[in-house]
PDB file of N, CA and C in Angstrom:
ATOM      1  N   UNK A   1      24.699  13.426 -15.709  1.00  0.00           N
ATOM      2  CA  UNK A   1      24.248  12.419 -16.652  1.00  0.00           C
ATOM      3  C   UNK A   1      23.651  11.248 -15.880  1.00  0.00           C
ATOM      4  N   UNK A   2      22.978  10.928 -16.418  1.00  0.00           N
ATOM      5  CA  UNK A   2      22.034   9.443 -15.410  1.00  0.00           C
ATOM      6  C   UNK A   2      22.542   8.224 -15.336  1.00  0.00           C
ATOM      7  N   UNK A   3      22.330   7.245 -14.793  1.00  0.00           N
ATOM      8  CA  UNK A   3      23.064   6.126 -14.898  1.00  0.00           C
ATOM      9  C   UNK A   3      22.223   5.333 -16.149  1.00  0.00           C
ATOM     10  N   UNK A   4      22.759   4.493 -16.820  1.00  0.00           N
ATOM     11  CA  UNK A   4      22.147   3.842 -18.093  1.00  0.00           C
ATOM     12  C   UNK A   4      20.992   2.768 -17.295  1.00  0.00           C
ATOM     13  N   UNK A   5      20.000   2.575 -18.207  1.00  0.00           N
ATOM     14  CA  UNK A   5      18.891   1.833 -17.124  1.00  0.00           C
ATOM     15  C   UNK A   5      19.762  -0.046 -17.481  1.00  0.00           C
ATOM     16  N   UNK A   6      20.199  -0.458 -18.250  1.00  0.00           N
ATOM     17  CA  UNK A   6      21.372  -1.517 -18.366  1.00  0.00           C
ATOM     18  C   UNK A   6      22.666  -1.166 -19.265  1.00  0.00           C
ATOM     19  N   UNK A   7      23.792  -1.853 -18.129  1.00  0.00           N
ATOM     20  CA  UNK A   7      25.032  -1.495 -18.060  1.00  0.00           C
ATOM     21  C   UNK A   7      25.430  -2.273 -19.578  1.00  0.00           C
ATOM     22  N   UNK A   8      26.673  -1.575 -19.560  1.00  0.00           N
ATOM     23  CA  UNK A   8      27.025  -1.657 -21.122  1.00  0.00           C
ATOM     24  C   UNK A   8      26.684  -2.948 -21.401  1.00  0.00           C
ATOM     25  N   UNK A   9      28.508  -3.941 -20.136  1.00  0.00           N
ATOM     26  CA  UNK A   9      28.177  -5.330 -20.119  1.00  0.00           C
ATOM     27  C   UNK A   9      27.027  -6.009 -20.259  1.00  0.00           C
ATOM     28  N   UNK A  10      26.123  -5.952 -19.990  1.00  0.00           N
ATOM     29  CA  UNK A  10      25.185  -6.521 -20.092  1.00  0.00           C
ATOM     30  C   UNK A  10      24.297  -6.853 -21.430  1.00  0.00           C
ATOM     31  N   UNK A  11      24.901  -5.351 -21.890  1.00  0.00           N
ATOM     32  CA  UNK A  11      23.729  -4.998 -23.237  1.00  0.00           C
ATOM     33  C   UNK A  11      24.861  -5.912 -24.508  1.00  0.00           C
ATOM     34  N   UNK A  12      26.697  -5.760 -24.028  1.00  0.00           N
ATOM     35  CA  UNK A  12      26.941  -6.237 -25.203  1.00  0.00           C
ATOM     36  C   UNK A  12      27.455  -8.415 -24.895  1.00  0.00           C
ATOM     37  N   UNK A  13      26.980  -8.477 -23.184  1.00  0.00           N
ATOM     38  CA  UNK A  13      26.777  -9.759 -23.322  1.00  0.00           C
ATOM     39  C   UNK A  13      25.535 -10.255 -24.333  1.00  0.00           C
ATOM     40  N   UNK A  14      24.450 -10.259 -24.202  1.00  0.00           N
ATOM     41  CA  UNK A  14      23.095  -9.681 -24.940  1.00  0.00           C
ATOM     42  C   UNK A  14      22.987  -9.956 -26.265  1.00  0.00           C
ATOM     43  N   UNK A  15      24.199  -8.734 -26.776  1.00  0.00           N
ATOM     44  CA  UNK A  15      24.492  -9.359 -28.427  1.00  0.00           C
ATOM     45  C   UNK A  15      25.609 -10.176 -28.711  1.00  0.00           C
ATOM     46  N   UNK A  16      26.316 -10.608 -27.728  1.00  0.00           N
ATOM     47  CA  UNK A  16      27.320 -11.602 -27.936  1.00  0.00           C
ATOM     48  C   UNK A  16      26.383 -13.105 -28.060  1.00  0.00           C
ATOM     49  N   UNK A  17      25.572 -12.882 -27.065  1.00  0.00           N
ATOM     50  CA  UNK A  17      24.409 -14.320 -26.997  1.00  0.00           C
ATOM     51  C   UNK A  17      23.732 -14.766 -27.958  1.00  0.00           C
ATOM     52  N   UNK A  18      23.137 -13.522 -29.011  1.00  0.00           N
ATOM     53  CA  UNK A  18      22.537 -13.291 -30.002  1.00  0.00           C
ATOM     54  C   UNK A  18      23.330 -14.108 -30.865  1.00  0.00           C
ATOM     55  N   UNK A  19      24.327 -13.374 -31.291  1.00  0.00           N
ATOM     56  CA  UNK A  19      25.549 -14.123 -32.467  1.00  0.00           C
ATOM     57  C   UNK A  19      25.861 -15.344 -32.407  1.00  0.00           C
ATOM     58  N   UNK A  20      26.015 -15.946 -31.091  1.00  0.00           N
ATOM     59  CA  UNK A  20      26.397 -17.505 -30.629  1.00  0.00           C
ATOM     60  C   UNK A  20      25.160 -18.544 -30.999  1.00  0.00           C
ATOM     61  N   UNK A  21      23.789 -18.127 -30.704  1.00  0.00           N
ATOM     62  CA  UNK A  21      23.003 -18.852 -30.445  1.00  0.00           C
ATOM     63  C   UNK A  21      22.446 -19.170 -31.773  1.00  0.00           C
ATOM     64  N   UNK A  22      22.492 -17.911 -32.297  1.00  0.00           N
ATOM     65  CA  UNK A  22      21.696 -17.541 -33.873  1.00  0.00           C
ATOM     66  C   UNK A  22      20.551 -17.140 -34.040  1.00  0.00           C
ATOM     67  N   UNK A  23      19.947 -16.917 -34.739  1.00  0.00           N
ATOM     68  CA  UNK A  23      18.345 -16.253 -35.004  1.00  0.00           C
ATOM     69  C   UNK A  23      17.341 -16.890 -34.616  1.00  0.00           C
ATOM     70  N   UNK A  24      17.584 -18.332 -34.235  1.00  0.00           N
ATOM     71  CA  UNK A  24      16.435 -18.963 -33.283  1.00  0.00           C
ATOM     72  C   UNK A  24      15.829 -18.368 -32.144  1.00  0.00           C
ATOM     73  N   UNK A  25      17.091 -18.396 -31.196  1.00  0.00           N
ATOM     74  CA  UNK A  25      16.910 -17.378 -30.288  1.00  0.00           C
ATOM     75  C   UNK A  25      16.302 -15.868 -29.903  1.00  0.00           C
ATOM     76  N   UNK A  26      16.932 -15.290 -31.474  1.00  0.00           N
ATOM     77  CA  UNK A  26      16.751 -13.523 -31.246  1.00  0.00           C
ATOM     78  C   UNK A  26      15.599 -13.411 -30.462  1.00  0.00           C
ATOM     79  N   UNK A  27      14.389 -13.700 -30.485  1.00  0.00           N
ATOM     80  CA  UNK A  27      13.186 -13.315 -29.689  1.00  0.00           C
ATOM     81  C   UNK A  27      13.021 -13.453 -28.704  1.00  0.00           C
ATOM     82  N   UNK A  28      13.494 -14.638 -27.873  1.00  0.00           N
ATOM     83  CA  UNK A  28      13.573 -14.599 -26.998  1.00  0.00           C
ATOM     84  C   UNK A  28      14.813 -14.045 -26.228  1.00  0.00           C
ATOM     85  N   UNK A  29      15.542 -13.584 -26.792  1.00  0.00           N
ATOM     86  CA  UNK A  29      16.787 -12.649 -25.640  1.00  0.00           C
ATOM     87  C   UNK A  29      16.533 -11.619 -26.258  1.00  0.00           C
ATOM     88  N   UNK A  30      15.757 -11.198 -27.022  1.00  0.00           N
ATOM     89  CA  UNK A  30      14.952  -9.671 -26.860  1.00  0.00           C
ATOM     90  C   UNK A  30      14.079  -9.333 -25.769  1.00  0.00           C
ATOM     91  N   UNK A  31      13.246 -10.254 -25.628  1.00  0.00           N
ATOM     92  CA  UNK A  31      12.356 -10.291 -24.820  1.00  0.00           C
ATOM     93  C   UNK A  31      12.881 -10.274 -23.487  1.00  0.00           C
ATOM     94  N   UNK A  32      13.617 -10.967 -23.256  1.00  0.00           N
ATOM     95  CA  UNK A  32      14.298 -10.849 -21.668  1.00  0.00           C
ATOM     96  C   UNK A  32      14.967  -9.849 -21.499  1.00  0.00           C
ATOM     97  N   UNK A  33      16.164  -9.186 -22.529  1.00  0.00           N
ATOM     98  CA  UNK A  33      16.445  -7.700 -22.421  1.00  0.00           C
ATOM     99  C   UNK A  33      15.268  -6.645 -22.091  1.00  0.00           C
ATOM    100  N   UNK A  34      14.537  -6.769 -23.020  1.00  0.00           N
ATOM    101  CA  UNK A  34      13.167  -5.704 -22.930  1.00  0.00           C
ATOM    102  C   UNK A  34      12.673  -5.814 -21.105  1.00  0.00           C
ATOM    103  N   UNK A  35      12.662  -7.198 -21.088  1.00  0.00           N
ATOM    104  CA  UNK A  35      12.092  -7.518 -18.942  1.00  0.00           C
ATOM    105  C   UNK A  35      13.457  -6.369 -18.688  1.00  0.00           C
ATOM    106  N   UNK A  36      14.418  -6.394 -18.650  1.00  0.00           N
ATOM    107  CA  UNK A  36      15.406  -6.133 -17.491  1.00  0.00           C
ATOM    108  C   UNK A  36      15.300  -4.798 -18.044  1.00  0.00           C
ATOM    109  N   UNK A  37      15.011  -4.340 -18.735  1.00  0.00           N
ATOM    110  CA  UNK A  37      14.946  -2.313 -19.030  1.00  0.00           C
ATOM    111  C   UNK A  37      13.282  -2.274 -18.713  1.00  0.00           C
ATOM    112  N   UNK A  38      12.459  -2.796 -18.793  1.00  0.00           N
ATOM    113  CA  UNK A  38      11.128  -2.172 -17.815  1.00  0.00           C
ATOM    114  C   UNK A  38      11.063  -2.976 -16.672  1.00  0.00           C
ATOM    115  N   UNK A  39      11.984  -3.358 -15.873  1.00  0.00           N
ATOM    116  CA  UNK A  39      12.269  -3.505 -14.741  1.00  0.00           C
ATOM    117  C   UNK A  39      13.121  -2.408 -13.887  1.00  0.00           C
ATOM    118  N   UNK A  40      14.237  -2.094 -14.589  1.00  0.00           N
ATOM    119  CA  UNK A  40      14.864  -1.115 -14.322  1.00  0.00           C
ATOM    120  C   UNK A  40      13.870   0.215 -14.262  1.00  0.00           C
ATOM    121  N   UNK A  41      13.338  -0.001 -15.135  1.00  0.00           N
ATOM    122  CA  UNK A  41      12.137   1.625 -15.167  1.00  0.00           C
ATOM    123  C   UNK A  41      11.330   1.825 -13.845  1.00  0.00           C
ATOM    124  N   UNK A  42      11.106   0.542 -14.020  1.00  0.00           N
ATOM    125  CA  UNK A  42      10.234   0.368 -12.703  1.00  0.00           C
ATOM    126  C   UNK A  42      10.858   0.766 -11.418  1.00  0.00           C
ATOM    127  N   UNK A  43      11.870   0.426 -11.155  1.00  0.00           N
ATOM    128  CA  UNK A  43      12.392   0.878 -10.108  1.00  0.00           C
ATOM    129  C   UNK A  43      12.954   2.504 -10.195  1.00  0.00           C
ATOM    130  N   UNK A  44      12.892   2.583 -11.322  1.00  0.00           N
ATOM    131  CA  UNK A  44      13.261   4.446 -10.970  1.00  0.00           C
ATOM    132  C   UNK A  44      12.046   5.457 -10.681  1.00  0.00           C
ATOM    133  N   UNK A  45      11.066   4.912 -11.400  1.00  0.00           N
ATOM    134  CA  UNK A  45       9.567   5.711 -11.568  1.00  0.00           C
ATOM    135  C   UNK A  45       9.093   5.511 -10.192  1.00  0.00           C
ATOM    136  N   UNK A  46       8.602   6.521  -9.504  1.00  0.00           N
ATOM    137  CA  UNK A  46       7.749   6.504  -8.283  1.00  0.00           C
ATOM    138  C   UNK A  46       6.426   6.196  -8.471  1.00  0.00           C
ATOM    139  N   UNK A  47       5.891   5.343  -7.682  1.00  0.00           N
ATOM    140  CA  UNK A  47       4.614   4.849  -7.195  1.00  0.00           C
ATOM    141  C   UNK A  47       3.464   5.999  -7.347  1.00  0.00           C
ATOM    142  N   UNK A  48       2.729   6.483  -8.374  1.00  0.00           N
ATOM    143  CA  UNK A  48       1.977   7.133  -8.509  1.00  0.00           C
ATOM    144  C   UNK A  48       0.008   6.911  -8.357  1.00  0.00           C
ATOM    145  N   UNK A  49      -0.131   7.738  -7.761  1.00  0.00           N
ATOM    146  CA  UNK A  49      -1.095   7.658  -6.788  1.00  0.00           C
ATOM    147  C   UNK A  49      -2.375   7.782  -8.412  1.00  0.00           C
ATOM    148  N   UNK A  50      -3.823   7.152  -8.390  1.00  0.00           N
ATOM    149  CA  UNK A  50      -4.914   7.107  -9.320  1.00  0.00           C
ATOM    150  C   UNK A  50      -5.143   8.663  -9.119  1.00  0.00           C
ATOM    151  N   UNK A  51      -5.592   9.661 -10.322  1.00  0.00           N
ATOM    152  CA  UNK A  51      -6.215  10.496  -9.973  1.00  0.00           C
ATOM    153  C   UNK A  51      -7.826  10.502  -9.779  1.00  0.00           C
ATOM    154  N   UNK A  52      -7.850  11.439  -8.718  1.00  0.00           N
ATOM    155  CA  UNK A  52      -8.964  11.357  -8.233  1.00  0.00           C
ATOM    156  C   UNK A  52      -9.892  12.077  -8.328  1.00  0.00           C
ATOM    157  N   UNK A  53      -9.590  12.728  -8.812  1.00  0.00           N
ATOM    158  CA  UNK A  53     -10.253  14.819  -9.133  1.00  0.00           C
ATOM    159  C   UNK A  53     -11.660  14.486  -9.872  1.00  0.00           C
ATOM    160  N   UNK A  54     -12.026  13.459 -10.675  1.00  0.00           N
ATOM    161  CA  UNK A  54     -13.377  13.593 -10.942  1.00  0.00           C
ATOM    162  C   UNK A  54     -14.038  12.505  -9.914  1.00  0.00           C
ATOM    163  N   UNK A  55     -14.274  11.724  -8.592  1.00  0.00           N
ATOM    164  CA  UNK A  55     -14.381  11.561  -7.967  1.00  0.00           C
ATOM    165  C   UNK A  55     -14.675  12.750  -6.760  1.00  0.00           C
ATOM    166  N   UNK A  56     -13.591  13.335  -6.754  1.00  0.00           N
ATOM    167  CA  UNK A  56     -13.847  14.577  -5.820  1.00  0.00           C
ATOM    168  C   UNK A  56     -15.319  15.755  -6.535  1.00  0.00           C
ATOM    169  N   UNK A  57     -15.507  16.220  -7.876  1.00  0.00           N
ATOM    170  CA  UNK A  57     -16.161  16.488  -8.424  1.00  0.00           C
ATOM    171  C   UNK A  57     -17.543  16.664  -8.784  1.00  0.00           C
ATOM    172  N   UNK A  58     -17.838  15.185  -9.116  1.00  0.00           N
ATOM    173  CA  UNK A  58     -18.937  14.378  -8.766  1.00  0.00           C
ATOM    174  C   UNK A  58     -19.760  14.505  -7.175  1.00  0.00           C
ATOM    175  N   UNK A  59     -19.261  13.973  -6.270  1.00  0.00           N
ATOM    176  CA  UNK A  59     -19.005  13.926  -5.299  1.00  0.00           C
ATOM    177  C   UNK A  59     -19.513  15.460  -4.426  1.00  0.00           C
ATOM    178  N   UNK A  60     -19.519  16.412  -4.984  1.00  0.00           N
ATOM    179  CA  UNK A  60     -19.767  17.850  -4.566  1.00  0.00           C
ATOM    180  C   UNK A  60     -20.758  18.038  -5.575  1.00  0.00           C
ATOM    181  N   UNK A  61     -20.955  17.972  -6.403  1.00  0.00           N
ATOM    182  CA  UNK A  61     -22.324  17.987  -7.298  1.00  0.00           C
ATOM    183  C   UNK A  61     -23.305  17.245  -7.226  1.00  0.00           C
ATOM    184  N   UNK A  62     -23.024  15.858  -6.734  1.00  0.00           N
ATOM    185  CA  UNK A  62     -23.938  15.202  -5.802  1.00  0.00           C
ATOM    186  C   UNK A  62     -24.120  15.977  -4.270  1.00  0.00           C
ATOM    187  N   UNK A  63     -23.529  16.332  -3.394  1.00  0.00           N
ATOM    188  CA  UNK A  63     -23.920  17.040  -2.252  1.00  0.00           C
ATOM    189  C   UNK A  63     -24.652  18.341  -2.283  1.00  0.00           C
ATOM    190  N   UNK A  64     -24.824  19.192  -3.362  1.00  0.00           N
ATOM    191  CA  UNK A  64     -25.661  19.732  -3.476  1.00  0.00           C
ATOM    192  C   UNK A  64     -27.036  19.617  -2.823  1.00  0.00           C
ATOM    193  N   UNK A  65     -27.533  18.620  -3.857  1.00  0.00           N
ATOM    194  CA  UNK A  65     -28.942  18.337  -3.705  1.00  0.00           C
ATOM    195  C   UNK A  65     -29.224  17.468  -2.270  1.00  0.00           C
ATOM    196  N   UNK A  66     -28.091  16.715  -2.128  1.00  0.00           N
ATOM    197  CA  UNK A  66     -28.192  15.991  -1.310  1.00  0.00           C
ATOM    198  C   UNK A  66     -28.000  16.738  -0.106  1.00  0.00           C
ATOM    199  N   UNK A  67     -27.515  17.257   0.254  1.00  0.00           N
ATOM    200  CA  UNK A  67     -27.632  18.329   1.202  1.00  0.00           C
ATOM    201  C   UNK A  67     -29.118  19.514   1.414  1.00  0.00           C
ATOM    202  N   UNK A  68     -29.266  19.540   0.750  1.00  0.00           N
ATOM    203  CA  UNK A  68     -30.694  20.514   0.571  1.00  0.00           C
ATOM    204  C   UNK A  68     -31.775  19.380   0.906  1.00  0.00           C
ATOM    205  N   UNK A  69     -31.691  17.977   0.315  1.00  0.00           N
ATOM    206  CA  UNK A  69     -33.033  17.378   0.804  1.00  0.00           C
ATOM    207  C   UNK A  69     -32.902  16.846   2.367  1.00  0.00           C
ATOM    208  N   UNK A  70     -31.431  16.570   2.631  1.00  0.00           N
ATOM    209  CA  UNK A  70     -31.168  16.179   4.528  1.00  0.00           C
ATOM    210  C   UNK A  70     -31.789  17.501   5.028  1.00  0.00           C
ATOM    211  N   UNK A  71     -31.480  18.354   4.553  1.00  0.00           N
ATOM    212  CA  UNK A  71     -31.587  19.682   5.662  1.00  0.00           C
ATOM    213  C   UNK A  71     -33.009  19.587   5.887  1.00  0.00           C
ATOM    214  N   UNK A  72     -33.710  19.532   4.817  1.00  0.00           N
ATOM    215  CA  UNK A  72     -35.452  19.570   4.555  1.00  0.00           C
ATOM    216  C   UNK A  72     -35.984  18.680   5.462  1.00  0.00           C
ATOM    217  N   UNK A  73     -35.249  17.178   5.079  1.00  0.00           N
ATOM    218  CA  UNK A  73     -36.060  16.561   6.192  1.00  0.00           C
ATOM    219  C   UNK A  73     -35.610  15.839   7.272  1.00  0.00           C
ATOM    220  N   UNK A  74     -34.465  16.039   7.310  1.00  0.00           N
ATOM    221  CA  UNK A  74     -33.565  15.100   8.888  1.00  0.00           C
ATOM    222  C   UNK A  74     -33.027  16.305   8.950  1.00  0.00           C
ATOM    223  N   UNK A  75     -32.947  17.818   8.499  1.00  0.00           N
ATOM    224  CA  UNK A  75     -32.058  18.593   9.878  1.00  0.00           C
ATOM    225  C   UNK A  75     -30.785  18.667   9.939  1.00  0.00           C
ATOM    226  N   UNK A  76     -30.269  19.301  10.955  1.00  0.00           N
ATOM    227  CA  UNK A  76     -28.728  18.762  10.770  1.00  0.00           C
ATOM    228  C   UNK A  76     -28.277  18.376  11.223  1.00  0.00           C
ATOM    229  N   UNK A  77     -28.856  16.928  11.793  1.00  0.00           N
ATOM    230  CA  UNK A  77     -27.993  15.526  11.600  1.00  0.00           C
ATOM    231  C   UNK A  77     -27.779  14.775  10.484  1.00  0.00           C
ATOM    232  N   UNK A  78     -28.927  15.192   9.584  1.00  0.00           N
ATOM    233  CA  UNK A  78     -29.150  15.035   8.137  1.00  0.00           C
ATOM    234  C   UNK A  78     -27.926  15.199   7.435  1.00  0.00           C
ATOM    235  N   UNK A  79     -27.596  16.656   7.423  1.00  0.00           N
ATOM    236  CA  UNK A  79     -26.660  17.557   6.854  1.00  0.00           C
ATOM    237  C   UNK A  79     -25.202  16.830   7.168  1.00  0.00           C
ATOM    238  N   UNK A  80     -25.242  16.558   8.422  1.00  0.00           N
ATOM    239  CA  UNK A  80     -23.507  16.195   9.380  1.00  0.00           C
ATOM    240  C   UNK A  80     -23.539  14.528   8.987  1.00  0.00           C
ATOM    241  N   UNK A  81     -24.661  13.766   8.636  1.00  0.00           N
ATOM    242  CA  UNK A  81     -24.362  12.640   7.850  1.00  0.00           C
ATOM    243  C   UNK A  81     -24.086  12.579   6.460  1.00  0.00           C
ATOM    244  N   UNK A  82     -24.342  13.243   5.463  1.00  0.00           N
ATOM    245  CA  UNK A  82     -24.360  14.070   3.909  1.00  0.00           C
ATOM    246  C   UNK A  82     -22.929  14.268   3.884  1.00  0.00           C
ATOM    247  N   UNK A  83     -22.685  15.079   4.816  1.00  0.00           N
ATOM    248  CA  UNK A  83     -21.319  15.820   4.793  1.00  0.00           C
ATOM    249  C   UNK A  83     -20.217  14.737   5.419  1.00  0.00           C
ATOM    250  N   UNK A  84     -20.362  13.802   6.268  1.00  0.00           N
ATOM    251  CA  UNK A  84     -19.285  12.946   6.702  1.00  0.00           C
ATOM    252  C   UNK A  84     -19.018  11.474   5.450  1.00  0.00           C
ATOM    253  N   UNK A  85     -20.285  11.539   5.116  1.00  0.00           N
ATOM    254  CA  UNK A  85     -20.403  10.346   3.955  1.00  0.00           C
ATOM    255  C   UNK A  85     -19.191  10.806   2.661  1.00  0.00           C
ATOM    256  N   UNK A  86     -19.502  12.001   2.181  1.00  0.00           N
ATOM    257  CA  UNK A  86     -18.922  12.534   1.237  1.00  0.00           C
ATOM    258  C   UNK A  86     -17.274  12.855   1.467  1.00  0.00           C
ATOM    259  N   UNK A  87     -16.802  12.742   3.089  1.00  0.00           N
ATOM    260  CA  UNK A  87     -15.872  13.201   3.114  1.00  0.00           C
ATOM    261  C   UNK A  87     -15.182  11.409   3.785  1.00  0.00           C
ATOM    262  N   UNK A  88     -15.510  10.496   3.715  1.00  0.00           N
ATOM    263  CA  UNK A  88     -15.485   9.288   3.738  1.00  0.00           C
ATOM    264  C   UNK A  88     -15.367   9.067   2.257  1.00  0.00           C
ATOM    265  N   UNK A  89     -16.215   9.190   1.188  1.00  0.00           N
ATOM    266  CA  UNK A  89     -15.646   8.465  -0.121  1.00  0.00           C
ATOM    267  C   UNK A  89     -14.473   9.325  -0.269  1.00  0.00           C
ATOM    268  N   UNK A  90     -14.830  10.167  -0.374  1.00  0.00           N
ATOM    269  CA  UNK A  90     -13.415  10.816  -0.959  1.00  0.00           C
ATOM    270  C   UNK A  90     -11.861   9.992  -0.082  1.00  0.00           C
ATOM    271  N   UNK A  91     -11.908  10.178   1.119  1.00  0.00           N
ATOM    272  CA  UNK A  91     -10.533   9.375   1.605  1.00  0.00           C
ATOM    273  C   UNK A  91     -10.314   8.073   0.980  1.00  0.00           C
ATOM    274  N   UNK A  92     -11.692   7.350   0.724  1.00  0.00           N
ATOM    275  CA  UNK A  92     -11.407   6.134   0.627  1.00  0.00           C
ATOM    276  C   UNK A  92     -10.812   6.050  -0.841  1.00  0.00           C
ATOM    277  N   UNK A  93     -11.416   6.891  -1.535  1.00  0.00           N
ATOM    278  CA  UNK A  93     -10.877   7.381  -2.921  1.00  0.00           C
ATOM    279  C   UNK A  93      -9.818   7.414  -3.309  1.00  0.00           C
ATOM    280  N   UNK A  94      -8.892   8.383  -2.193  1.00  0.00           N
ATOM    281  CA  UNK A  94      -7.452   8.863  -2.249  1.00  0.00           C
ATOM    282  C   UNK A  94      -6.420   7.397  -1.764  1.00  0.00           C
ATOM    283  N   UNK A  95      -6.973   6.351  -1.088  1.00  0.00           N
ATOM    284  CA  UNK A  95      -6.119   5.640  -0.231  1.00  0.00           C
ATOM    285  C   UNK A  95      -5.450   4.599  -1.564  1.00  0.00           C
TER     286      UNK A  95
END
């Protein structure tokens, strides 16, 4: 079973605060409960990386052509610049 993302205490200090203070309050010690459970989330959820896959995509459907016109007229230094460019966005993509 998982650990609760806030501990009981907490949740029934929370509504003890609620009752004391009165309905003036409610919104705002909702609101600060709500911070401390997507805070807690936050720290359980791992750091997930942008996808990149239509970047990568693009990126090869552009080298196509772009590759066929280096070869035509720079050769292949043409080609080995085409091909290092493309494999440069992409890292920079992923970072």
């Amino acid at each position: 079973m998982t650990e609760p993302l806030v501990p009981r205490d907490e949740a029934q200090a929370a509504l003890e605060a609620r009752r004391e203070l009165g309905a003036g309050y409610e919104e705002e010690l909702a609101e600060r409960f709500a911070q401390r459970i997507e805070a807690k989330l936050k720290e359980r959820s791992p750091a997930r990386r942008p996808d990149t896959t239509g970047i990568a995509i693009v990126s090869m459907v552009v080298a196509i052509p772009m590759l066929a016109v280096a070869g035509n007229f720079a050769g292949v230094g043409g080609v080995f610049l085409v091909c290092a460019a493309i494999v440069l966005i992409n890292y920079f993509a992923r970072r």
